[in-house]
Structure formats: structure tokens, C-alpha cells
C-alpha atoms as a PDB file:
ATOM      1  CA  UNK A   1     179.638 135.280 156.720  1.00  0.00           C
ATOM      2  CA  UNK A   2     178.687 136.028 153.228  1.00  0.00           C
ATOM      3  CA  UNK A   3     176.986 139.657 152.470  1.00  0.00           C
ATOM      4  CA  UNK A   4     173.925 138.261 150.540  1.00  0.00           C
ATOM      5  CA  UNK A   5     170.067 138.831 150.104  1.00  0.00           C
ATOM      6  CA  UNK A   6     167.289 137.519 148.129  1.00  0.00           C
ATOM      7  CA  UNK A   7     164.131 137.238 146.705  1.00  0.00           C
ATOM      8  CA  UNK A   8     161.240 134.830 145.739  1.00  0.00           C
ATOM      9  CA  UNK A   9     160.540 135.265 142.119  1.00  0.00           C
ATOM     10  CA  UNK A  10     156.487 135.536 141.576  1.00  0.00           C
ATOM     11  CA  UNK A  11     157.162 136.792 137.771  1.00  0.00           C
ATOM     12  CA  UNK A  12     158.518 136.040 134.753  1.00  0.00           C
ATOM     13  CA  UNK A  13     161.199 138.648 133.339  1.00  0.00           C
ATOM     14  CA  UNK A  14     164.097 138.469 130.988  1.00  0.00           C
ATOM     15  CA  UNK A  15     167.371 138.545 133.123  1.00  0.00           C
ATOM     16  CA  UNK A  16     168.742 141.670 130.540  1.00  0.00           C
ATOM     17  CA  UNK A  17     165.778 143.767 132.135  1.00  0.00           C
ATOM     18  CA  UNK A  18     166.787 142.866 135.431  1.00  0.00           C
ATOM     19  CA  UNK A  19     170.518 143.919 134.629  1.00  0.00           C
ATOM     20  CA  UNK A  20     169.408 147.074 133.020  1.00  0.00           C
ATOM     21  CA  UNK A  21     167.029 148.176 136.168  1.00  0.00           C
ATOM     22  CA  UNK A  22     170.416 147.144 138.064  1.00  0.00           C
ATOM     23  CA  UNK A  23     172.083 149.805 136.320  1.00  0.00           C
ATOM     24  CA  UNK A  24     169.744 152.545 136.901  1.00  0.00           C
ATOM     25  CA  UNK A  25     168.627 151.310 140.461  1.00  0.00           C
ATOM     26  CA  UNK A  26     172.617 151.933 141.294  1.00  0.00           C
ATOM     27  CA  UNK A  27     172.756 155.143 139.519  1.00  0.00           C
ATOM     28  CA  UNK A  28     169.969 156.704 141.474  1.00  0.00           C
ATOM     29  CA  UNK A  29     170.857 154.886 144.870  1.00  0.00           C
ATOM     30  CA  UNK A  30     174.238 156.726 144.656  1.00  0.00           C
ATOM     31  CA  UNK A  31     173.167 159.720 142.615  1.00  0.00           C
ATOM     32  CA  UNK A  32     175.667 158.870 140.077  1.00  0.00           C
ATOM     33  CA  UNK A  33     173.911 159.019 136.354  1.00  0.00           C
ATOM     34  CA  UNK A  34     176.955 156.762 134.892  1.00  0.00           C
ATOM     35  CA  UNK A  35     176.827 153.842 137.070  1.00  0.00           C
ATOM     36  CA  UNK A  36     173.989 152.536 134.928  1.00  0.00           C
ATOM     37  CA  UNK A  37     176.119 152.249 131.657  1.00  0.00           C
ATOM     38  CA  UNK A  38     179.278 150.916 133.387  1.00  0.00           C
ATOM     39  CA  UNK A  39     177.556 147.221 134.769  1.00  0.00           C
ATOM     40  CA  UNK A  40     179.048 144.015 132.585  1.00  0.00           C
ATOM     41  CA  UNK A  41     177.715 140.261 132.934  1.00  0.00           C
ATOM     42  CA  UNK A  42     180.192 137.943 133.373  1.00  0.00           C
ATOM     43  CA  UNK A  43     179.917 133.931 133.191  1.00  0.00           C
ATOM     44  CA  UNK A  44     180.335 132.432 136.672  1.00  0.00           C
ATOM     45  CA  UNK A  45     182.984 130.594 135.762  1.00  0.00           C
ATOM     46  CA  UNK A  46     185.194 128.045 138.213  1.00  0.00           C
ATOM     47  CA  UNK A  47     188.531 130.717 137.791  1.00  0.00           C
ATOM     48  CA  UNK A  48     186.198 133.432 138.443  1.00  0.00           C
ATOM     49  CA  UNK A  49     184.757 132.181 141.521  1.00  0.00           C
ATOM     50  CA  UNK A  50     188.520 131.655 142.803  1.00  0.00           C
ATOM     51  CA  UNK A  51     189.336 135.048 142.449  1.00  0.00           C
ATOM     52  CA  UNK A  52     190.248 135.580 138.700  1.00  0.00           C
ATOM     53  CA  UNK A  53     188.686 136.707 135.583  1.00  0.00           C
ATOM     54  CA  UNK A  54     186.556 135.371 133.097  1.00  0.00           C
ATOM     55  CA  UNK A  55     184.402 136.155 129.686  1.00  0.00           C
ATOM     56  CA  UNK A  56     181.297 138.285 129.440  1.00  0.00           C
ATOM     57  CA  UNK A  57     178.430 136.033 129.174  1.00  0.00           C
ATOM     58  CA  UNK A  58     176.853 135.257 125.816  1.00  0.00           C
ATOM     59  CA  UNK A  59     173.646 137.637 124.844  1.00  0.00           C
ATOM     60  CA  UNK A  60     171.781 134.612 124.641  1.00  0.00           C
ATOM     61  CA  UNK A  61     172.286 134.445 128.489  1.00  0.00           C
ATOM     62  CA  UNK A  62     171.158 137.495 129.120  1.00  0.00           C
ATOM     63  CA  UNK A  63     167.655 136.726 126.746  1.00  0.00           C
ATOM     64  CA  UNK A  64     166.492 134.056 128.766  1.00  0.00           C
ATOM     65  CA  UNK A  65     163.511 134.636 130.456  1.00  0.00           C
ATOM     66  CA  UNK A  66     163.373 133.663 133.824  1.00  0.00           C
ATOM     67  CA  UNK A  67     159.903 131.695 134.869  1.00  0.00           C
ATOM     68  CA  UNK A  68     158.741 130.709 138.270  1.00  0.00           C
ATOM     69  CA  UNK A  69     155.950 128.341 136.627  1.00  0.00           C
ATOM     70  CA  UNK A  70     157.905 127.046 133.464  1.00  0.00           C
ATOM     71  CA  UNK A  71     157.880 122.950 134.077  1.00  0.00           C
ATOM     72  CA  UNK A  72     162.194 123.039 134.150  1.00  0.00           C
ATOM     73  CA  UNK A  73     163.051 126.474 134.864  1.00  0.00           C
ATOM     74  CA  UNK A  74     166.915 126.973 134.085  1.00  0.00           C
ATOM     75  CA  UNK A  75     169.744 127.735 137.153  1.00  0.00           C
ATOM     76  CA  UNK A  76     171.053 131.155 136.284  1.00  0.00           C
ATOM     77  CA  UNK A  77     174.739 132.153 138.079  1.00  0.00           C
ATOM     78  CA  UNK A  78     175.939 135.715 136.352  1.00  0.00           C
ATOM     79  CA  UNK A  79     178.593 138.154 138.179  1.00  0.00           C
ATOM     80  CA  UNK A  80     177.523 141.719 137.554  1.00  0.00           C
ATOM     81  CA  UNK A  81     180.972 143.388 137.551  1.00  0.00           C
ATOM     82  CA  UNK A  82     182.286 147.031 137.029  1.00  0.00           C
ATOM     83  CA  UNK A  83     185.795 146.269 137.011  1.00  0.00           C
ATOM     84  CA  UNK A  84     187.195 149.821 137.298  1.00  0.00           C
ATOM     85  CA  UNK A  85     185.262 150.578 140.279  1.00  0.00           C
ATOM     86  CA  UNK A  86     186.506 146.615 142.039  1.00  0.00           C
ATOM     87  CA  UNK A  87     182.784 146.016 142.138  1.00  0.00           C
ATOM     88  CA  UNK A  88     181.064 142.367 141.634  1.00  0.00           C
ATOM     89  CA  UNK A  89     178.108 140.717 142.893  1.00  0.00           C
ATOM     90  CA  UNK A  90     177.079 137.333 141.750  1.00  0.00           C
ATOM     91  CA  UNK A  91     173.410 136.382 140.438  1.00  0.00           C
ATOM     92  CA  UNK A  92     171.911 133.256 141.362  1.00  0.00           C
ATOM     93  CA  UNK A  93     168.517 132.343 139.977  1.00  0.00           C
ATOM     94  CA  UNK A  94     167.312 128.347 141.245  1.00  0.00           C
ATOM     95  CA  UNK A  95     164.303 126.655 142.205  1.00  0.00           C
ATOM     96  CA  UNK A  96     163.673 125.599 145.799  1.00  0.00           C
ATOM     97  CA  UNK A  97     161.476 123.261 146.568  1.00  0.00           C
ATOM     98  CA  UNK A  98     158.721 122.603 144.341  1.00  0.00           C
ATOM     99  CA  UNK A  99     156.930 125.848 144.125  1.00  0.00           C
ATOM    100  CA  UNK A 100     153.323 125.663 146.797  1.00  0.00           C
ATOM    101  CA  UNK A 101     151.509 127.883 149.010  1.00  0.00           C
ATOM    102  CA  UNK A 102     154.779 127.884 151.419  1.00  0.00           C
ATOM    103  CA  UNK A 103     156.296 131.339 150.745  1.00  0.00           C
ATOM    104  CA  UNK A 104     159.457 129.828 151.766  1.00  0.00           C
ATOM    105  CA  UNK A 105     159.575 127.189 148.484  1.00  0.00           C
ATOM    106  CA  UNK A 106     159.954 128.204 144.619  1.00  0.00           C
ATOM    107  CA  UNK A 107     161.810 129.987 142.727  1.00  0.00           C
ATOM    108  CA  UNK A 108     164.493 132.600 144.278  1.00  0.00           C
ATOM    109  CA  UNK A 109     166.915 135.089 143.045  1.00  0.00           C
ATOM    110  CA  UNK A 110     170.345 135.173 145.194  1.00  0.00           C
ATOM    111  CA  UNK A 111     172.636 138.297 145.329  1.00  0.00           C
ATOM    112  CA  UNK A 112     176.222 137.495 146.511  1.00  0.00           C
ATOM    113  CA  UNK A 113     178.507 140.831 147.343  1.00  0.00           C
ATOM    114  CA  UNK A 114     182.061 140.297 146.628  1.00  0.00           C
ATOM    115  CA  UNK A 115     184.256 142.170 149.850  1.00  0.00           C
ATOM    116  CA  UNK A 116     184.474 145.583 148.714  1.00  0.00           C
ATOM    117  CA  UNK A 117     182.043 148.370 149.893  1.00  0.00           C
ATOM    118  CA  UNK A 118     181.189 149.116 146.405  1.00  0.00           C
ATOM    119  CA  UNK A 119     180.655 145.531 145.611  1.00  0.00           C
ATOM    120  CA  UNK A 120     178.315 146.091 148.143  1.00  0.00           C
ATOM    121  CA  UNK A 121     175.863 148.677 147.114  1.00  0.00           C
ATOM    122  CA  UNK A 122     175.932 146.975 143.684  1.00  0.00           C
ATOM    123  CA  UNK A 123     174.704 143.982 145.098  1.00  0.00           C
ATOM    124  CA  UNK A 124     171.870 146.010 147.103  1.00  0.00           C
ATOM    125  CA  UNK A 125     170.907 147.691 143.442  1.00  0.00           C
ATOM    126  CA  UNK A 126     170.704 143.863 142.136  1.00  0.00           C
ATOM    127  CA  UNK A 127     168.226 142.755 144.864  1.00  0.00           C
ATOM    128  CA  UNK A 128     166.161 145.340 144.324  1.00  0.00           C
ATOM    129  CA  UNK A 129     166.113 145.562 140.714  1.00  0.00           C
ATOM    130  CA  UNK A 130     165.579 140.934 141.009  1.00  0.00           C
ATOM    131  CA  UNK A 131     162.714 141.313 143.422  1.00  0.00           C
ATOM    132  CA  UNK A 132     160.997 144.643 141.534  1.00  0.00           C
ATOM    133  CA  UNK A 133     161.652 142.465 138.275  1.00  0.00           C
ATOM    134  CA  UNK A 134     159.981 138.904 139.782  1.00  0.00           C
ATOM    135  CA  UNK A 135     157.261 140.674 142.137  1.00  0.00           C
ATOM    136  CA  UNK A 136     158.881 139.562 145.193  1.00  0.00           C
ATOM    137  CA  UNK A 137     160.246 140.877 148.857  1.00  0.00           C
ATOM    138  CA  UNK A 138     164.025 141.685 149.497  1.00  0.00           C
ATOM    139  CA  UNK A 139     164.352 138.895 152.699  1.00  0.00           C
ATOM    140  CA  UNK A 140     167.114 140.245 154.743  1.00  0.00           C
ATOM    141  CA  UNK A 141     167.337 137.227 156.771  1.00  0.00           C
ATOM    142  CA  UNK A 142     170.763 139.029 158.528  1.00  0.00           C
ATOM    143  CA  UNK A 143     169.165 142.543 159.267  1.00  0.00           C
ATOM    144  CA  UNK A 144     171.772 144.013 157.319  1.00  0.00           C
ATOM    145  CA  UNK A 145     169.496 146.591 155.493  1.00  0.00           C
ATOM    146  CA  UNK A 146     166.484 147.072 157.701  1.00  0.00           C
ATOM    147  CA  UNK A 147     164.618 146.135 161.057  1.00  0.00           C
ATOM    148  CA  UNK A 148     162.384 143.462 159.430  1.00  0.00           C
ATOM    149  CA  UNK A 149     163.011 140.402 157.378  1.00  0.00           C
ATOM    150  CA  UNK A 150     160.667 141.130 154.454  1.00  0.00           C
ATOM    151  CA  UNK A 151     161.200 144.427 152.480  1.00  0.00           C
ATOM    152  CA  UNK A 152     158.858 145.891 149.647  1.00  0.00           C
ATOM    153  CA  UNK A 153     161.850 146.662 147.080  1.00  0.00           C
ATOM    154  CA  UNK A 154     160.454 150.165 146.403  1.00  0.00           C
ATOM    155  CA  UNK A 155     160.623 150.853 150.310  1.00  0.00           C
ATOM    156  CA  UNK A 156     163.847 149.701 150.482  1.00  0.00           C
ATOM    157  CA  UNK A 157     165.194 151.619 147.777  1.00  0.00           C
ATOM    158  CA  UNK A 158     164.029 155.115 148.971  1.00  0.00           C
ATOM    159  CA  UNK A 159     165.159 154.535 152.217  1.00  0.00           C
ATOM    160  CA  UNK A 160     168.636 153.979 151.367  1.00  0.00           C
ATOM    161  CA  UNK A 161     169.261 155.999 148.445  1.00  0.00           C
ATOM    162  CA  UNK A 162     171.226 159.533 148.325  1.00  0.00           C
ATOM    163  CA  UNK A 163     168.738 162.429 148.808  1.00  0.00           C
ATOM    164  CA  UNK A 164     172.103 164.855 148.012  1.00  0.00           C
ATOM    165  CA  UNK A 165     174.848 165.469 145.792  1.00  0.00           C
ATOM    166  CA  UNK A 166     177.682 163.587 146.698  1.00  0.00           C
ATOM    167  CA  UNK A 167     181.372 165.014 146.549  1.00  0.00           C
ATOM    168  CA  UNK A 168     183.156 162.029 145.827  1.00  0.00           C
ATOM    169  CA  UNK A 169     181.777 158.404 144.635  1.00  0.00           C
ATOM    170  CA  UNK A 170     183.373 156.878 147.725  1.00  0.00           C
ATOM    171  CA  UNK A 171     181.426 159.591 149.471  1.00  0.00           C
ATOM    172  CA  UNK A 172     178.523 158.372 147.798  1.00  0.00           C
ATOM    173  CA  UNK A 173     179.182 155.150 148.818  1.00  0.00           C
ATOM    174  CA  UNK A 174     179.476 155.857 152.282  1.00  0.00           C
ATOM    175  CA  UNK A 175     175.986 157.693 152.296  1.00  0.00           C
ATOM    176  CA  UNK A 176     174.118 154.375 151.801  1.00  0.00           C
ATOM    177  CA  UNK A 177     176.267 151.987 153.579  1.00  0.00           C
ATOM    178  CA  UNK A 178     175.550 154.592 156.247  1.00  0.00           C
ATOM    179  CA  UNK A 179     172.295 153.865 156.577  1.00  0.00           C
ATOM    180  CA  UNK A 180     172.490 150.259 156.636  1.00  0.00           C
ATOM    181  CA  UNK A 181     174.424 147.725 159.142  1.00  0.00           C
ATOM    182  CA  UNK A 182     176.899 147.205 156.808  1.00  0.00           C
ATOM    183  CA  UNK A 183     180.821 148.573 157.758  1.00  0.00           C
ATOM    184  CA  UNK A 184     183.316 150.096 155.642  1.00  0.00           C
ATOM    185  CA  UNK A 185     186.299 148.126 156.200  1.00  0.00           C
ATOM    186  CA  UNK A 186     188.378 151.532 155.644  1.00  0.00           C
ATOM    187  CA  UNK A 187     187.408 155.043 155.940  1.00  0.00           C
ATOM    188  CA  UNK A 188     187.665 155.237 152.296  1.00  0.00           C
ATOM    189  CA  UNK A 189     187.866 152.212 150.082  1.00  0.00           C
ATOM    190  CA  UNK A 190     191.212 153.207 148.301  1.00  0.00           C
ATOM    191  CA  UNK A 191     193.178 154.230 151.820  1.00  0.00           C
ATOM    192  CA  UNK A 192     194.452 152.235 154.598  1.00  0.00           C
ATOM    193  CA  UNK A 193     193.248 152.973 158.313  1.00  0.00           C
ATOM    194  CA  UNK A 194     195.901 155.584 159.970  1.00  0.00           C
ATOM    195  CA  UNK A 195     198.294 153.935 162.209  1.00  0.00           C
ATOM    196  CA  UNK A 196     197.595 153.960 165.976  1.00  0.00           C
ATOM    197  CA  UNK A 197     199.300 156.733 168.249  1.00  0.00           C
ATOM    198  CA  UNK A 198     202.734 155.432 169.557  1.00  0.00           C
ATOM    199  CA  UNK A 199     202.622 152.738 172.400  1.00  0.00           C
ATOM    200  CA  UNK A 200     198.684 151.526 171.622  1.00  0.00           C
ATOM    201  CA  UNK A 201     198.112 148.380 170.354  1.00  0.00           C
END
């Protein structure tokens, strides 16, 4: 099952703002200043969506401005990637349903976490920083973050942000996946589990 939230989008914004509040929403959930310089957007490419690697978009990309009420708003796809940290999360900005008084049709901003943990707390710093940006709730239709399917974005992001200095980044890590439903898949992302004692499967 994928790792993914979303958002409806009740605003217009410029999808560079939203990457920039990315940046320092992921900074301050971790409590690690330099995360907010390190974030690149990367085209959505066919290779990179099968695993390999592909060009940083085009600042053009990152200057459209994202409407919920523009007559043909424009599918956005976008991987936000710190490479050096094995961290992506891919963007998805599309219209569904012709926007009405039913919350659950119009515009809405996907966030897709690639497998690692830190993919994973990038991708929580994207949702909020989307639904702040377009004036929407995070919906956490798996229960992954919360108890409730609709989240104010400002709740959300004091609840599971840091409150104290971290030793490590991994450690960091671990803080706010810790107070989510979300596992590490190792103890720490760059070491294996320890074997089992001899003669237990």
C-alpha cells in the first residue's frame, strides 16, 4: 500500500512557494535548519518513476500558479528529492470531478512517499506545506498520522514536530515517525536489523 496523503486545494499559489514552505516545514519538523536549502524538483519522468534518475524541472514549472477555479487548470507531477539523504516524494496536483459543493470533488494535491523513512517525513512536510499553501485539510484517509481523517495542517504540524534537539538526523527522524503509525523498516535507516539469537527463526 502506497504511503500517501492529500489535500483539496481551495487557493491559488505558485507551486515554488509550496516547495519553499516544504523546505522550512521539514527543517522545523525535524529541527534541522539545513533541510530547507537541500529540497530539488525533479520532472516526473517515465525512468524516474521506474526507479532511476531524471532532470530538475524547468523554473518555468515551478512558476506556475496552481488554480482551483482557472477554466483548464494544468496536472502538476514533481518529485521533491534530496538525493544525499535517499529522500523523494512525488507531487501530484489534478482536478477531480468538476469542482461543487461536494468536498470530495475539485482540485487536490497528492503526496506520494518513496520507501525510505526519510522519504517519509519529507512527504509529511509536502502535505502540509500543499494544504497550508491551497487552504485545505491534510485527509489521512489511512490513519497514518492521526485519529481523524481531516487534519488542520497547522495542527498537524505541531503535533508531530521535534520539541528537542536531536543527536543524530536519523534520530530526528525517528522522533516524528514516532509519533505517527508509520514503522521504521530498520532501527536506523543506514543499518540492517541484528541477526536473531542462534536456533530462532
Amino acid at each position: 500500500m502506497a504511503i500517501e496523503w492529500n489535500s483539496r486545494v481551495n487557493r491559488a499559489f505558485i507551486l515554488r512557494d509550496a516547495l519553499d514552505l516544504t523546505g522550512v516545514r521539514l527543517a522545523d519538523l525535524i529541527g534541522w535548519p539545513d533541510a530547507r536549502r537541500r529540497i530539488e524538483a525533479r520532472e516526473a519522468s517515465t525512468t524516474r518513476r521506474r526507479g532511476g534518475t531524471s532532470s530538475l524541472v524547468a523554473p518555468s514549472v515551478l512558476e506556475q500558479r496552481v488554480d482551483p477555479y482557472f477554466e483548464e487548470p494544468a496536472d502538476v507531477d514533481v518529485y521533491l528529492e534530496i538525493s544525499n539523504w535517499e529522500a523523494a516524494a512525488l507531487i501530484s496536483i489534478s482536478q477531480f470531478d468538476q469542482r461543487s459543493e461536494d468536498l470530495e470533488t475539485g482540485m487536490f494535491a497528492w503526496v506520494t512517499a518513496e520507501r525510505t523513512t526519510m522519504s517519509q517525513v519529507l512527504a509529511i512536510a509536502a502535505t502540509i506545506a500543499l494544504a497550508e499553501c491551497g487552504d485545505g485539510e491534510v485527509i489521512d484517509e489511512y490513519g497514518y498520522l492521526s485519529d481523524v481523517r481531516l487534519n488542520p495542517p497547522a495542527e498537524l504540524f505541531e503535533r508531530l514536530r521535534v520539541t528537542a534537539p536531536q543527536e543524530s538526523l536519523d534520530a530526528a527522524v525517528d522522533a516524528v515517525l514516532a509519533k505517527t503509525r508509520l514503522k521504521r523498516r530498520f532501527p536506523r535507516s543506514d543499518t540492517p536489523p541484528a541477526a536473531p539469537p542462534r536456533g530462532v527463526a
